[in-house]
Protein backbone atom coordinates (compact mmCIF):
# COMPACT_ATOMS: atom_id res chain seq x y z
CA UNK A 1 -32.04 -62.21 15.08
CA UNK A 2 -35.53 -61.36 15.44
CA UNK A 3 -36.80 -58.12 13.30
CA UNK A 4 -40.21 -56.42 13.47
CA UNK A 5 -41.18 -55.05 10.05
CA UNK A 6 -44.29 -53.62 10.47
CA UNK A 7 -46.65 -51.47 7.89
CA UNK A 8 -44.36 -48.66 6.95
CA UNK A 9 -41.31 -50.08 8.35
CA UNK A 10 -38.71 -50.98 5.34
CA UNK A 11 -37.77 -55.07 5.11
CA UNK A 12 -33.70 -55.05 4.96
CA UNK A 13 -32.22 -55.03 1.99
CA UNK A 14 -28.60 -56.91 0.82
CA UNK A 15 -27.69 -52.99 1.57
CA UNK A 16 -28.05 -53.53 5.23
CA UNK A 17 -25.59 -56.65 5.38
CA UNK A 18 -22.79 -54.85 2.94
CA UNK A 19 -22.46 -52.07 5.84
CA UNK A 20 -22.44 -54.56 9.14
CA UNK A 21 -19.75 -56.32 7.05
CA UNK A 22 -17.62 -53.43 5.87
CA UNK A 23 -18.41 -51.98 9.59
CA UNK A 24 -17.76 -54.69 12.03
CA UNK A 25 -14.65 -54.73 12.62
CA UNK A 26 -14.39 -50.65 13.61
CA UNK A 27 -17.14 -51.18 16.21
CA UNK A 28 -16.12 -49.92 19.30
CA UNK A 29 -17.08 -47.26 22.28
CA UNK A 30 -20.27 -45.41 21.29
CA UNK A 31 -22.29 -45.78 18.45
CA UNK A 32 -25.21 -44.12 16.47
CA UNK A 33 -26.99 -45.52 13.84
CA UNK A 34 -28.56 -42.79 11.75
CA UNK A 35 -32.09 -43.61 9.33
CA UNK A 36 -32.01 -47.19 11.73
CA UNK A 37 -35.10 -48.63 10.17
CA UNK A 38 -35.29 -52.23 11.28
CA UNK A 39 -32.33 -51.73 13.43
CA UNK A 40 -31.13 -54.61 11.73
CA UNK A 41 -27.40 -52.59 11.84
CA UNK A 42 -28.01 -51.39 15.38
CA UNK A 43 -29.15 -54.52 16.71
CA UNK A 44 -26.45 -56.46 15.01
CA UNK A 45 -23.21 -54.47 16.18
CA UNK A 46 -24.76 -53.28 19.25
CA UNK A 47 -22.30 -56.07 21.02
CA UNK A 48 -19.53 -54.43 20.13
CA UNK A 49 -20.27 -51.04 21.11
CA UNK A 50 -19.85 -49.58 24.91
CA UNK A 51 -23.29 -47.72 23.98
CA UNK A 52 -25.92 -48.02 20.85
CA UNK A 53 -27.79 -45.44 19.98
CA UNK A 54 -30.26 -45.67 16.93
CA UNK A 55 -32.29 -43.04 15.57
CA UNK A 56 -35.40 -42.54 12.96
CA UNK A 57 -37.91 -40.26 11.72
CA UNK A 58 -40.67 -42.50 11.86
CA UNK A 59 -42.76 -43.58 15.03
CA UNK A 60 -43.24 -46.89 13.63
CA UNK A 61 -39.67 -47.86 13.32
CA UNK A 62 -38.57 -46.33 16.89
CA UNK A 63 -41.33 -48.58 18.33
CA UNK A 64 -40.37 -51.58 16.29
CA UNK A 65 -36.51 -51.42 17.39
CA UNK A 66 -37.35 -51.07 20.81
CA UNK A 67 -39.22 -54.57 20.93
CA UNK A 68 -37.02 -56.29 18.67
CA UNK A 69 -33.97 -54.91 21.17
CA UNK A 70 -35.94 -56.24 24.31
CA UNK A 71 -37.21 -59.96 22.05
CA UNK A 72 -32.97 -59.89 21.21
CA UNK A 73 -31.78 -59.28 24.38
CA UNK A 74 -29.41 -56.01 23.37
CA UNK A 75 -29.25 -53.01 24.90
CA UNK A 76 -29.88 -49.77 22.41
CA UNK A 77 -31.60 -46.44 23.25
CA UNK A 78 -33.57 -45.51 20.23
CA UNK A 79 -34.86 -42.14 19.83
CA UNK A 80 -37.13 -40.58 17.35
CA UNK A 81 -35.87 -37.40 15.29
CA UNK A 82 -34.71 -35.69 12.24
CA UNK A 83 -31.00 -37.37 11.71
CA UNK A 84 -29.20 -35.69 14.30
CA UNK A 85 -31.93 -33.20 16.06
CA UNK A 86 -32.36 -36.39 18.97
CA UNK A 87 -28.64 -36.51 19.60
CA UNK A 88 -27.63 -32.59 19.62
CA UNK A 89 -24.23 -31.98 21.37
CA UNK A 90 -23.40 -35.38 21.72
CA UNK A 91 -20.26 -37.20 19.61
CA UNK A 92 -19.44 -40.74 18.86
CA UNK A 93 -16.50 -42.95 18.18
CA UNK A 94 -18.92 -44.48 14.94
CA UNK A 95 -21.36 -43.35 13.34
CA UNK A 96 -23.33 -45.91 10.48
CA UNK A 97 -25.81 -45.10 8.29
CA UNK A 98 -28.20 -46.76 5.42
CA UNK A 99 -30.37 -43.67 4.36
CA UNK A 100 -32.73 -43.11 1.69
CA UNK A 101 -31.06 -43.06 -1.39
CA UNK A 102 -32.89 -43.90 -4.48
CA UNK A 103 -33.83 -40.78 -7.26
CA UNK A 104 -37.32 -40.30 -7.16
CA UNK A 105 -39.55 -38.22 -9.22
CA UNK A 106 -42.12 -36.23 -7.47
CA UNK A 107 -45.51 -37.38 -7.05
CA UNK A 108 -47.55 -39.32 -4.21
CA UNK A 109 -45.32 -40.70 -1.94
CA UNK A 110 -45.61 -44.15 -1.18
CA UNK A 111 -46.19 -46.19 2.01
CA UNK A 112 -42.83 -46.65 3.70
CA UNK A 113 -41.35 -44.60 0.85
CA UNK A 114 -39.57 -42.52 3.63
CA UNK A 115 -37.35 -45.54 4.19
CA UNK A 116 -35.91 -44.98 0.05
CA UNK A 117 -37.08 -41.89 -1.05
CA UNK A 118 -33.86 -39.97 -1.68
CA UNK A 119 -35.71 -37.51 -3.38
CA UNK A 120 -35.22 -36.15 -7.22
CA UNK A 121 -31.42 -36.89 -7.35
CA UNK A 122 -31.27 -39.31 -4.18
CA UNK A 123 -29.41 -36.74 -2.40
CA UNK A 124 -31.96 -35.55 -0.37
CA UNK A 125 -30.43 -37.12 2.67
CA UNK A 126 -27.23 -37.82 1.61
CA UNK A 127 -26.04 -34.39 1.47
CA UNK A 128 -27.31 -33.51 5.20
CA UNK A 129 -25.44 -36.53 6.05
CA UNK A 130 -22.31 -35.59 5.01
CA UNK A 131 -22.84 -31.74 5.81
CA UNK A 132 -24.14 -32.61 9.88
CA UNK A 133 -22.54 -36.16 10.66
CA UNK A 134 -18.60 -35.15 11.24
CA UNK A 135 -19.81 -32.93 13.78
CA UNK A 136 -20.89 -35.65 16.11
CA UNK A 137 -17.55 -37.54 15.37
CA UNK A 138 -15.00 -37.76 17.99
CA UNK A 139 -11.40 -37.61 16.83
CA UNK A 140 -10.32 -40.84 15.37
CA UNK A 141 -13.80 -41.84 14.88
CA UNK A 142 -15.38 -43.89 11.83
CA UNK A 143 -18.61 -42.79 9.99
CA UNK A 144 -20.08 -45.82 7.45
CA UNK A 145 -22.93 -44.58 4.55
CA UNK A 146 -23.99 -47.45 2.37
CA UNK A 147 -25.21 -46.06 -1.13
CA UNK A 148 -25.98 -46.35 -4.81
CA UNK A 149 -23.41 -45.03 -7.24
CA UNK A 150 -27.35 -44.08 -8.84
CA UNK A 151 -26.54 -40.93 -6.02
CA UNK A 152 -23.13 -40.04 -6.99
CA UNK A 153 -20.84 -41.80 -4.43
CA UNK A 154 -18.24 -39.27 -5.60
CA UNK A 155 -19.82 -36.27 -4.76
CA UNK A 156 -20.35 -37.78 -1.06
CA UNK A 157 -16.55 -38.89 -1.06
CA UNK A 158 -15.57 -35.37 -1.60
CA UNK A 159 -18.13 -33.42 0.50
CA UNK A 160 -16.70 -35.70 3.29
CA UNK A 161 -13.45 -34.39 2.09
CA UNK A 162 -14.62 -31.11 1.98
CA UNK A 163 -16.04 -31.47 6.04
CA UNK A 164 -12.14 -32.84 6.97
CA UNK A 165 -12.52 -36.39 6.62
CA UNK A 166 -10.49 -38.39 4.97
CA UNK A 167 -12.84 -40.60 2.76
CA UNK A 168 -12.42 -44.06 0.42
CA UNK A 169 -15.12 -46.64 -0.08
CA UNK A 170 -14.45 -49.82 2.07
CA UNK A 171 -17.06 -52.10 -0.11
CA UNK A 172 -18.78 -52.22 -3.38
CA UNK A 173 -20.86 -54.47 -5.18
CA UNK A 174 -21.79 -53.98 -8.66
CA UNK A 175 -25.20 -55.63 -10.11
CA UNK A 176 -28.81 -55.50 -11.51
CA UNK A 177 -31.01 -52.59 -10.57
CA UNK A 178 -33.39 -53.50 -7.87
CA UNK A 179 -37.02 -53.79 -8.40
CA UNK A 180 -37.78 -50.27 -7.03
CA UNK A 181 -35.32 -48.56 -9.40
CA UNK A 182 -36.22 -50.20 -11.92
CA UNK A 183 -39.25 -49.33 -11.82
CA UNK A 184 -37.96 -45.66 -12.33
CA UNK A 185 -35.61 -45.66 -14.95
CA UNK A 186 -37.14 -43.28 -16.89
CA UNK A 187 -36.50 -40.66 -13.86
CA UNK A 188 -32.88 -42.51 -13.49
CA UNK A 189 -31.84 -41.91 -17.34
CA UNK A 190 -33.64 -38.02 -17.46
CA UNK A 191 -31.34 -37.65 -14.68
CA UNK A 192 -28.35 -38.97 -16.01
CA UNK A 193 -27.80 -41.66 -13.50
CA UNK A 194 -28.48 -44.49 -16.13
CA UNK A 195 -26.37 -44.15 -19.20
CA UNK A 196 -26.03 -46.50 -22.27
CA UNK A 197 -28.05 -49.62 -22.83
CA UNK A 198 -27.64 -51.60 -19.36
CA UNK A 199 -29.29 -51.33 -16.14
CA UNK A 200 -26.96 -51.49 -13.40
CA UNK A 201 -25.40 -49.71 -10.34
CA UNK A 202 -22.83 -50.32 -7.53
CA UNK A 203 -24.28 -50.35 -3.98
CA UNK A 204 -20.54 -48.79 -2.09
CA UNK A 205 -20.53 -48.52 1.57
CA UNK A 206 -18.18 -45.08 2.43
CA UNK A 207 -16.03 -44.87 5.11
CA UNK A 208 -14.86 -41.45 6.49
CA UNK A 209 -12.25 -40.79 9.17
CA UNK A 210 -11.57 -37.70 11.55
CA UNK A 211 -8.05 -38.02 12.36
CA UNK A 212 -6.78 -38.15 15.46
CA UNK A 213 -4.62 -35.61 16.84
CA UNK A 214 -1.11 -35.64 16.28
């Protein structure tokens, strides 16, 4: 596959591959990726789908998924907008999703920090996820978050819960901090999302379902 990464434009991450594995086997009608980036998801289960759809806040990446689509030879509409602003009124069978989820302290932001940014507790985005994305599920339809236990994958298992999903993690890996949060573990331990002497977290990818009708 060929990926544009341009200035601004966030390089995938072993993130990225977790959710097209824990993913790929649910693909099926239409599909939005949500925070697409690279459109490395988009562009790699777009085959599966009836429709892709892949949506970000940044011009850079919009322009940088269409090419790569066209250089790939896959079919996605990409839109630019707010998480769900481009797609209002519309519903999906799936609905994926590797946002910005790393606790950051405030400050400058960095280049391309859009792309991790999760904001003081990394919830930033998560929590609009959870609160706006089973709206734009059809029944029986699959939504996929990948995310650092560093943003409390329990409190996104039960807001999707709390929105009528029913929610479980389908994949977790547990390992070394990465090199951007580690450089901010003072901001992860004032937090409270590093405790005791190590320096790890589990990267889980969350799957919620709306049941279909009886």
């Amino acid at each position: 596959m060929r990926l544009l990464t341009p200035r601004g434009v966030f390089r995938p991450r072993s993130d990225a591959g977790m959710l097209i594995d824990a993913a790929r086997e649910h693909i099926r009608g239409d599909v939005l990726d949500v925070c697409t980036g690279s459109g490395v998801i988009a562009l790699s289960v777009a085959p599966a789908a009836r429709t892709m759809t892949a949506v970000d806040a940044s011009h850079a990446a919009v322009l940088a998924v269409r090419l790569a689509a066209l250089l790939n030879g896959v079919t996605v509409e990409v839109l630019r907008g707010d998480l769900f602003a481009s797609v209002a009124g519309r519903t999906f069978d799936v609905i994926v999703s590797n946002p910005p989820y790393l606790p950051t302290p405030a400050g400058p932001s960095a280049r391309g920090s859009h792309a991790w940014d999760g904001g003081h507790d990394g919830r930033t985005i998560l929590d609009r996820l959870c609160r706006e994305a089973p709206a734009h599920l059809r029944p029986g339809g699959d939504l996929f978050i990948v995310q650092s236990s560093l943003a409390e994958t329990d409190r996104t298992l039960a807001m999707l819960e709390e929105a009528g999903l029913s929610a479980g993690v389908a994949a977790a890996h547990h390992g070394a901090l990465g090199p951007l949060a580690s450089a901010r573990t003072d901001h992860l331990r004032a937090i409270g999302a590093l405790r005791g002497p190590g320096a790890v977290e589990e990267i889980a990818v969350v799957r919620g379902r709306r049941q279909p009708p009886p």
